[in-house]
Protein backbone atom coordinates (compact mmCIF):
# COMPACT_ATOMS: atom_id res chain seq x y z
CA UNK A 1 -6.47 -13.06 -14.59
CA UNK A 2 -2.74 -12.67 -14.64
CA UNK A 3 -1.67 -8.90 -14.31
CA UNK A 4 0.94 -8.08 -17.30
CA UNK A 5 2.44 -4.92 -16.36
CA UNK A 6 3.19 -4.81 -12.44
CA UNK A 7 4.61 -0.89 -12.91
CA UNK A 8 0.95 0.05 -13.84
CA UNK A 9 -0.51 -1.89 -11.39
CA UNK A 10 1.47 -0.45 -8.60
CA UNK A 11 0.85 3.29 -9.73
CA UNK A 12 -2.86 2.62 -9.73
CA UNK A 13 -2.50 1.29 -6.22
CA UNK A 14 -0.95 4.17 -5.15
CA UNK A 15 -3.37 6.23 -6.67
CA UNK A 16 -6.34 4.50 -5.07
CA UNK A 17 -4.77 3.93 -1.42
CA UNK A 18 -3.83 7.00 -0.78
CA UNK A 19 -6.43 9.33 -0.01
CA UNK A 20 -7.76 6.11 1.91
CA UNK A 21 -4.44 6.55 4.11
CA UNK A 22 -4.41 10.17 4.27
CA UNK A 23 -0.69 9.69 3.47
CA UNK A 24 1.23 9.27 -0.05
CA UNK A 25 1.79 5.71 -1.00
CA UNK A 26 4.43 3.78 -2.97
CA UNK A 27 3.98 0.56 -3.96
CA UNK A 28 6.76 -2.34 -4.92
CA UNK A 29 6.56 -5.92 -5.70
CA UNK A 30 8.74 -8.28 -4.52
CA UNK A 31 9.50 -11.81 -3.11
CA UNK A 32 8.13 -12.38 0.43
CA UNK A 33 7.91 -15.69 0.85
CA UNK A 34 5.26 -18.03 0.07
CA UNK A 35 2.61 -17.16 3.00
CA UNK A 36 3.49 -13.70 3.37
CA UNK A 37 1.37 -11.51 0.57
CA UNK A 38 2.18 -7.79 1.42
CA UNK A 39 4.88 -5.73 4.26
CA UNK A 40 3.85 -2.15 5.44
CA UNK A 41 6.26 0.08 6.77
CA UNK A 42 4.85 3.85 7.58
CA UNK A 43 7.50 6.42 7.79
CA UNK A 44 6.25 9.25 10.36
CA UNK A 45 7.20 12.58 10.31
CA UNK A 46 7.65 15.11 13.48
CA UNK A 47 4.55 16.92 12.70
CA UNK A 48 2.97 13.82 13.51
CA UNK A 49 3.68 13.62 16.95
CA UNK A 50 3.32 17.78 17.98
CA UNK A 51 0.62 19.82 17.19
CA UNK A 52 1.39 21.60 14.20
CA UNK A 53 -0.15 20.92 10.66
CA UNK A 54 2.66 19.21 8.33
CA UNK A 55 2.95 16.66 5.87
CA UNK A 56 2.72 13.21 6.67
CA UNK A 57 5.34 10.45 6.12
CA UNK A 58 4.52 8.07 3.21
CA UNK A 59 3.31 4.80 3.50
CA UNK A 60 5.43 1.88 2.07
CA UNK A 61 3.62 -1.41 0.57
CA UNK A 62 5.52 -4.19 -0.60
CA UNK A 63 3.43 -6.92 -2.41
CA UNK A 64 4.25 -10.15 -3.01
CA UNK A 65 5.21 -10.73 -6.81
CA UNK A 66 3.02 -14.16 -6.42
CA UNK A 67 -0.22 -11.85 -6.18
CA UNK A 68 0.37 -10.59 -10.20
CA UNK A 69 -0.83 -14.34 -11.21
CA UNK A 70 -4.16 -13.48 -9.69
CA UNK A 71 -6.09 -9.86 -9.87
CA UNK A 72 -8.46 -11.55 -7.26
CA UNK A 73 -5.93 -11.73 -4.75
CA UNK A 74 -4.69 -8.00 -5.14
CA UNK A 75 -8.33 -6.83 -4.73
CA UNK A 76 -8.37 -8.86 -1.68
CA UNK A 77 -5.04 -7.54 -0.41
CA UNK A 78 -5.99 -4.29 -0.88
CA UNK A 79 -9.82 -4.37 0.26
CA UNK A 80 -7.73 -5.67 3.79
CA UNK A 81 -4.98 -3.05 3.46
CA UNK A 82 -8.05 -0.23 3.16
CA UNK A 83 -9.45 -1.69 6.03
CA UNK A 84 -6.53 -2.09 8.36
CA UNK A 85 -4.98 1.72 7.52
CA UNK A 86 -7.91 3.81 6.69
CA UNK A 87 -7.73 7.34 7.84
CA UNK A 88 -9.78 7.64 11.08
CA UNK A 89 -10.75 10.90 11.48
């Protein structure tokens, strides 16, 4: 199933992945390349490496535009994303 409006899809993937990360999450789509379905970058913040309470730095997900042909292969990217990056407390 082809996903029609990528702007939605990226706000619900946001809102799903980020209490998985325990971080906020924004979420683009762009080209990558043709084996390359997603990028992470994870911005930290200080409070993440002292021992004070603070917000955390977002987390960045770039998806491959390719991925909107198929709704299969954005579950699967982000059942491996959840995985990967789930908060481990």
């Amino acid at each position: 199933m082809k996903i029609e409006n990528k702007h939605e899809c990226a706000r619900y993937i946001e809102r799903q992945m980020s209490p998985i990360v325990g971080r906020p999450v924004e979420v683009t789509f762009s080209h990558l390349g043709k084996e390359k379905r997603y990028s992470i970058a994870i911005q930290t913040t200080l409070y993440e490496f002292s021992e004070e309470d603070g917000p955390l730095g977002p987390m960045y997900i770039t998806l491959n535009v390719m991925l909107l042909q198929d709704g299969k292969l954005i579950d699967e990217v982000f059942e491996e994303i959840a995985s990967k990056y789930s908060r481990r407390d």
